[in-house]
Protein backbone atom coordinates (compact mmCIF):
# COMPACT_ATOMS: atom_id res chain seq x y z
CA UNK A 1 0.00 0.00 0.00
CA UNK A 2 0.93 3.84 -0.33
CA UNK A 3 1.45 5.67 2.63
CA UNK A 4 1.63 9.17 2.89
CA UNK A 5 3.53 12.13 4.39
CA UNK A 6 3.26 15.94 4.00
CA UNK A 7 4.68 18.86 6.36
CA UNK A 8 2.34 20.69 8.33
CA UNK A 9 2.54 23.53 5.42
CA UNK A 10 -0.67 21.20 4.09
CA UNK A 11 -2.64 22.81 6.99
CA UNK A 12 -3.87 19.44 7.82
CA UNK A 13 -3.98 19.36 11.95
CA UNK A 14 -3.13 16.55 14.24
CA UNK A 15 -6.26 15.75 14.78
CA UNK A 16 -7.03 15.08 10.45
CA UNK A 17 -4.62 12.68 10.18
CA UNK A 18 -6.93 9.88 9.98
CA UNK A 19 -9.63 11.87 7.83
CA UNK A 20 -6.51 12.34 5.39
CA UNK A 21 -5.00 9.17 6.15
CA UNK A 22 -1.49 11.00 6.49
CA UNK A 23 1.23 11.46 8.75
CA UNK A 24 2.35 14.74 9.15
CA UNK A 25 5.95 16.49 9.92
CA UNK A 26 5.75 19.62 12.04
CA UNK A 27 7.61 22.60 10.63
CA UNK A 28 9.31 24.30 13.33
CA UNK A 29 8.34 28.24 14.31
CA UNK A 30 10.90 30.67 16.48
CA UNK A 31 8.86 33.11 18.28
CA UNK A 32 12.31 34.60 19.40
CA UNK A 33 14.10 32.58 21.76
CA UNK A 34 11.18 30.17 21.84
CA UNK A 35 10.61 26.75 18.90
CA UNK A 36 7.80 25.34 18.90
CA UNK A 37 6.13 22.53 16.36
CA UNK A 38 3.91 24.15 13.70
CA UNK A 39 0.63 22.41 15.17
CA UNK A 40 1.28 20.49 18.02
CA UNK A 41 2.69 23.21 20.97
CA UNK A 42 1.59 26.38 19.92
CA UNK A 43 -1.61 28.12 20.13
CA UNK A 44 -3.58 30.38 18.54
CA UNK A 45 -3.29 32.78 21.59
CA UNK A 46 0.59 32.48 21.71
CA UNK A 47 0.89 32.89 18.02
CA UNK A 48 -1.57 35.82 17.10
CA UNK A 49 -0.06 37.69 20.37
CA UNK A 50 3.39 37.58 19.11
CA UNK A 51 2.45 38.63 15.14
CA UNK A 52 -0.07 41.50 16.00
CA UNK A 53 0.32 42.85 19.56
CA UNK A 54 3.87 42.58 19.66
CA UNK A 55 4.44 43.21 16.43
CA UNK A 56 7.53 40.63 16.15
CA UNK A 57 7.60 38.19 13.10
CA UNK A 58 7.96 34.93 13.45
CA UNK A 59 11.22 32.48 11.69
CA UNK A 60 10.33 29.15 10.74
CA UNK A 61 12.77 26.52 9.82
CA UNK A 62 12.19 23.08 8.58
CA UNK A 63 11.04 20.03 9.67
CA UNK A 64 12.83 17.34 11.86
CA UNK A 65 14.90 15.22 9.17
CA UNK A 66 14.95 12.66 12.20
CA UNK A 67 11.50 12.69 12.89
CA UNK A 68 11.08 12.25 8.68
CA UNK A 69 12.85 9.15 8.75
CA UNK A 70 11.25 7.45 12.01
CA UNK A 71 8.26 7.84 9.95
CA UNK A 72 9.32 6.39 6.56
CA UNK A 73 11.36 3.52 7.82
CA UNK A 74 8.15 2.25 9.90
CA UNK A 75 6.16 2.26 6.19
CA UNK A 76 9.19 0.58 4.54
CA UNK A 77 9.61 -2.26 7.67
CA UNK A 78 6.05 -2.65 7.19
CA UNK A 79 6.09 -3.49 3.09
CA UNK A 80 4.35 -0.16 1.97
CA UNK A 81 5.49 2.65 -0.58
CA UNK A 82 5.92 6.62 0.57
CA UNK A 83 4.82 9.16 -1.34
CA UNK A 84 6.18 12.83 0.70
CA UNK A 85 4.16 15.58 -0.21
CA UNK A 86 5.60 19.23 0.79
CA UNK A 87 4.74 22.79 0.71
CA UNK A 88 5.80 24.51 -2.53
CA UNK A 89 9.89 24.36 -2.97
CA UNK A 90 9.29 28.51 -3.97
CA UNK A 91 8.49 29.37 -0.43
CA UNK A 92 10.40 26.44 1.81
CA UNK A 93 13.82 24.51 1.67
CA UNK A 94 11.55 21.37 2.76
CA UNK A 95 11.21 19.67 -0.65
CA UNK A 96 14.55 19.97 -1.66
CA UNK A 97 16.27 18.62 1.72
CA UNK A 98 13.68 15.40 1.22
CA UNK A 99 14.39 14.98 -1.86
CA UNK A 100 18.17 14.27 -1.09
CA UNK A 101 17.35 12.14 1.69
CA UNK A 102 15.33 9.86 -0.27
CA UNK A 103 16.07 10.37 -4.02
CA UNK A 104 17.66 6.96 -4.34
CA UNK A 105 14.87 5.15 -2.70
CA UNK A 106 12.95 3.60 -5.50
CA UNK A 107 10.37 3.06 -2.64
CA UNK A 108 9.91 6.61 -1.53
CA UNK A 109 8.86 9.49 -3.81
CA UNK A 110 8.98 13.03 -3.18
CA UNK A 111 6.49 15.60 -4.28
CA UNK A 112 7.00 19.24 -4.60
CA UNK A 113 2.99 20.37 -4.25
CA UNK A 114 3.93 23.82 -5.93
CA UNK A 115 1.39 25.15 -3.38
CA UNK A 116 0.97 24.79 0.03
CA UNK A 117 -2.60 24.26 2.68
CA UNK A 118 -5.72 23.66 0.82
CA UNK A 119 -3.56 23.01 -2.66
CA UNK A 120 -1.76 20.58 -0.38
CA UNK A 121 -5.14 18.94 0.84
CA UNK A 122 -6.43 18.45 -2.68
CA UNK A 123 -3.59 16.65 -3.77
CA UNK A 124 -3.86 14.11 -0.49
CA UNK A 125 -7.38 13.48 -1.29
CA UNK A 126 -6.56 12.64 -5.29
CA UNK A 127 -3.70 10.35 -3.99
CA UNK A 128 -6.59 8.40 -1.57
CA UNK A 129 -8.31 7.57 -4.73
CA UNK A 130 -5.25 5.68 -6.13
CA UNK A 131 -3.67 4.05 -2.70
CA UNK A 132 -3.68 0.25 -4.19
CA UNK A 133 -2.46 1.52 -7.79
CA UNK A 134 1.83 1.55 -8.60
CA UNK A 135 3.39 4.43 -7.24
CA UNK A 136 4.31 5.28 -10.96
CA UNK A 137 0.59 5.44 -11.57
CA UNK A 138 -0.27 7.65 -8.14
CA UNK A 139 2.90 10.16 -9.20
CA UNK A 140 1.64 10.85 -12.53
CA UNK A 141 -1.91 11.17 -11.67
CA UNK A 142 -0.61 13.80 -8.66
CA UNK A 143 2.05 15.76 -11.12
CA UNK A 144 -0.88 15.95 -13.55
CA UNK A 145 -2.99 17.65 -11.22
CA UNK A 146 -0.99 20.06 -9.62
CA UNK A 147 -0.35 22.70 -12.38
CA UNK A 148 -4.73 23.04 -11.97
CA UNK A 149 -4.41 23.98 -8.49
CA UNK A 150 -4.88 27.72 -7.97
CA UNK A 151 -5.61 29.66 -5.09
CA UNK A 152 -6.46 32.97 -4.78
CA UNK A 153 -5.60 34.71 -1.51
CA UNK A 154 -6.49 38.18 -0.07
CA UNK A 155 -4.52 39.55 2.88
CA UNK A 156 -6.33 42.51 4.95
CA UNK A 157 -3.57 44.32 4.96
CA UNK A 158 -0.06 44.55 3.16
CA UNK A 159 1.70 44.77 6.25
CA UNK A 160 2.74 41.12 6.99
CA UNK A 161 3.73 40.35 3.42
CA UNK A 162 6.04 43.42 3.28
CA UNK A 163 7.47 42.01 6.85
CA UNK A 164 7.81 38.94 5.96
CA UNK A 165 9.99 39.76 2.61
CA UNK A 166 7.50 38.81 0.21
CA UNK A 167 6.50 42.47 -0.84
CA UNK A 168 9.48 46.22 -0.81
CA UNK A 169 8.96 48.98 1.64
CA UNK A 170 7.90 50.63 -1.30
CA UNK A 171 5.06 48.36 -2.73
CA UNK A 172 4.04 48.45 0.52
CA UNK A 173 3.56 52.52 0.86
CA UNK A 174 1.88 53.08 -2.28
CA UNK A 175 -0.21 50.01 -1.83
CA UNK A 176 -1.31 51.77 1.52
CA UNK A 177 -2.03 55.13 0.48
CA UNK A 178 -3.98 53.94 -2.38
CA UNK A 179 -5.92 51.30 -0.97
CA UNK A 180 -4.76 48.45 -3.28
CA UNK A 181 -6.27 45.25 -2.11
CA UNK A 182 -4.04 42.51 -3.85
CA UNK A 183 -5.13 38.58 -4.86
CA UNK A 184 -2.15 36.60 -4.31
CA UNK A 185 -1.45 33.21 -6.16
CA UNK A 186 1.47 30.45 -6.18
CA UNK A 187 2.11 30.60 -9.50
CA UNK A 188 4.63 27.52 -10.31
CA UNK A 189 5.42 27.48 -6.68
CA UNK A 190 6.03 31.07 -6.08
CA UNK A 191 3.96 33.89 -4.42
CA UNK A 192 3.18 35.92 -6.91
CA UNK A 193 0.38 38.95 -7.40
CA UNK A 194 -2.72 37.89 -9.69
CA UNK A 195 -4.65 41.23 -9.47
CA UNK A 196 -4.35 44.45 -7.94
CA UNK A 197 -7.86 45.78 -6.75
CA UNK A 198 -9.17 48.74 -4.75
CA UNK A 199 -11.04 47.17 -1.85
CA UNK A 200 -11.51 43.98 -0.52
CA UNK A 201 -15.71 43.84 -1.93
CA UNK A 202 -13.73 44.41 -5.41
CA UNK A 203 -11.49 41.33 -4.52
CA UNK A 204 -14.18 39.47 -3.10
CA UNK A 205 -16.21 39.65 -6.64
CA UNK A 206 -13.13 38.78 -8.52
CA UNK A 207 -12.49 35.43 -7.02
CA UNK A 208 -16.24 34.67 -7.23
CA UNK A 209 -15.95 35.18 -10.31
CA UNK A 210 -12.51 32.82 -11.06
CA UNK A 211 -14.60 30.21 -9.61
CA UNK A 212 -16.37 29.66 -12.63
CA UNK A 213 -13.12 28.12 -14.25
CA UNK A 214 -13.08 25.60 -11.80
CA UNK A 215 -13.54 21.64 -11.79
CA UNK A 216 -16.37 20.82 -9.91
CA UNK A 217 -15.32 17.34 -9.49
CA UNK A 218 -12.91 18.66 -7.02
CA UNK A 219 -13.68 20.47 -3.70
CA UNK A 220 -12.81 24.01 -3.14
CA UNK A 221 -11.02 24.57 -0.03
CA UNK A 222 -12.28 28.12 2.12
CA UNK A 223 -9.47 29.13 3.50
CA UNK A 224 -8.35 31.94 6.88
CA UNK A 225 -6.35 33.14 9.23
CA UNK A 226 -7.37 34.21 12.63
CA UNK A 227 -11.16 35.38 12.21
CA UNK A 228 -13.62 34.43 9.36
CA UNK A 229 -15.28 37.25 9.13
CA UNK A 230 -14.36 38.22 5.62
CA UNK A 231 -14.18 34.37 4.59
CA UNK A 232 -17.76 34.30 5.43
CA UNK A 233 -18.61 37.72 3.23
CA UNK A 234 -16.83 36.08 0.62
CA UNK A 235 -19.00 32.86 0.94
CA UNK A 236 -22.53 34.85 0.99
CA UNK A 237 -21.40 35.96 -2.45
CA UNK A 238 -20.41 32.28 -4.00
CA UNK A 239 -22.83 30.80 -5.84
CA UNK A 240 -25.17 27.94 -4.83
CA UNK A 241 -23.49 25.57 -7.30
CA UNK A 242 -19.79 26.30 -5.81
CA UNK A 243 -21.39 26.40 -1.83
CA UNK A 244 -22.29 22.87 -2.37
CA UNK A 245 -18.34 21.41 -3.12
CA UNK A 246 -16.77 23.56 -0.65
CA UNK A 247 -14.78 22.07 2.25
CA UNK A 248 -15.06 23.15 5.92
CA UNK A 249 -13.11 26.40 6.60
CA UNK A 250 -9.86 25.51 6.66
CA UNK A 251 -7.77 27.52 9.70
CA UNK A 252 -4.38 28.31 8.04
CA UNK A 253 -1.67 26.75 9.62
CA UNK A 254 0.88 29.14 11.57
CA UNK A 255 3.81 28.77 9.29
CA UNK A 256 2.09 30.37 6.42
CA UNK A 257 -0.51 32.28 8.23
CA UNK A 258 2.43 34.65 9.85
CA UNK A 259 2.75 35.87 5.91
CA UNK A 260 -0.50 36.68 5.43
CA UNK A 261 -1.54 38.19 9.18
CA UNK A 262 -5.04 38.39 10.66
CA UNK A 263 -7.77 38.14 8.76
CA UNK A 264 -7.10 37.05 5.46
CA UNK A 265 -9.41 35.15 3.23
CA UNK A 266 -9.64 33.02 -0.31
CA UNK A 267 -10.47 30.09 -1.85
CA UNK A 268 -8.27 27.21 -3.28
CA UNK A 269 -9.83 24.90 -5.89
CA UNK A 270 -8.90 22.89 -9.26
CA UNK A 271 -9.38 24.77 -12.70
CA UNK A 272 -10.70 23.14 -15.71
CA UNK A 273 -8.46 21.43 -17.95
């Protein structure tokens, strides 16, 4: 049988492993002096204090490699196959540190998602419909999919991004002063900016709208960080069609909340082919 693995940049919580049928490695967040497992030993409370009220922002590093390989081994001693799904190589070192642990392992495959949380969840639940097929078959069904898998992202405000490297001191003024409202996407594993809008009702519409390029033989995955107050705006304007294949709101895990801050909203889902 296939077994799987992904880091805990899938968003998947402890508590989903069986749901997903995965095991999951923890990322590892520094809240300065303090590490803590993305998941397991950190709260929301500790978390969301450190980002917004003390306006510090957060490191993360990578996964145990030790931890990795107590997990494979106990697949391989049991007969099974590994397939290791990470968070996009464009925004963590994780898939390329797995991939040279295991690249010579005709037993274990590797998977660079190209995304990262819901993206990360549809890909886990395509792989579940495959787990007695070859591990040929499973990889090319997966690598298939994952160039369909967009999301669409909106972040409240600009300010985490622009701390957290991912937009200049200077895209960050003028997006201030003139009340841009960017839709962020991975595109081919990076973070990249899909529109420019003024407003978040303006952004709202505009991903609405995207949704009617997607496959509706796939879920779309609702996804927040913090509140869901403007998840759930964005839901009262999503069709009845796309309301009836969306997922439960998925909570963002810490790792990649921290770049998008409080209260951002967006949907993940597969596009048409």
């Amino acid at each position: 049988m296939i077994r799987v693995i992904v880091d805990s940049g899938s968003s998947i919580k402890q508590n989903e492993k069986e749901l997903y049928n995965v095991e999951i490695v923890p990322l590892k967040i520094l809240l300065g002096d303090n590490e803590y497992k993305d998941g397991i030993d950190i709260t929301d409370e500790i978390f969301w204090d450190y980002l917004i009220n003390k306006k510090k922002f957060p490191k993360t590093s990578l996964p145990s490699m030790t931890e990795l390989e107590e997990k494979v081994n106990a697949f391989l001693n049991g007969g099974d196959e590994v397939i290791i799904v990470t968070i996009s190589s464009g925004i963590s070192g994780t898939y390329n540190a797995f991939r040279m642990m295991y690249e010579d392992n005709p037993k274990v495959r590797v998977i660079d998602s190209l995304s990262c949380v819901g993206g990360i969840k549809i890909i886990v639940n395509e792989i579940n419909k495959y787990r007695n097929e070859s591990l040929d078959f499973v990889v090319d069904k997966v690598n298939k999919l994952i160039p369909r898998i967009k999301i669409l992202a909106v972040p409240e405000t600009l300010e985490y991004l622009h701390r957290g490297g991912r937009l200049s001191k200077v895209g960050f003024i003028v997006g201030t002063l003139l009340h841009v409202t960017p839709i962020i996407t991975i595109e081919k594993g990076h973070v990249k900016v899909y529109q420019k809008m003024r407003g978040l009702q303006k952004a709202m519409k505009t991903i609405v709208d995207e949704l009617e390029n997607c496959d509706e033989n796939y879920p779309i995955v609702p996804s927040y960080t913090y509140q869901t107050n403007n998840l759930e705006v964005l839901k009262s304007k999503t069709q009845k069609k796309h309301l009836d294949i969306l997922t439960e709101f998925d909570h963002l895990d810490y790792a990649v909340a921290s770049h998008w801050g409080p209260n951002a909203f967006g949907y993940i889902f597969v596009e048409k082919e």
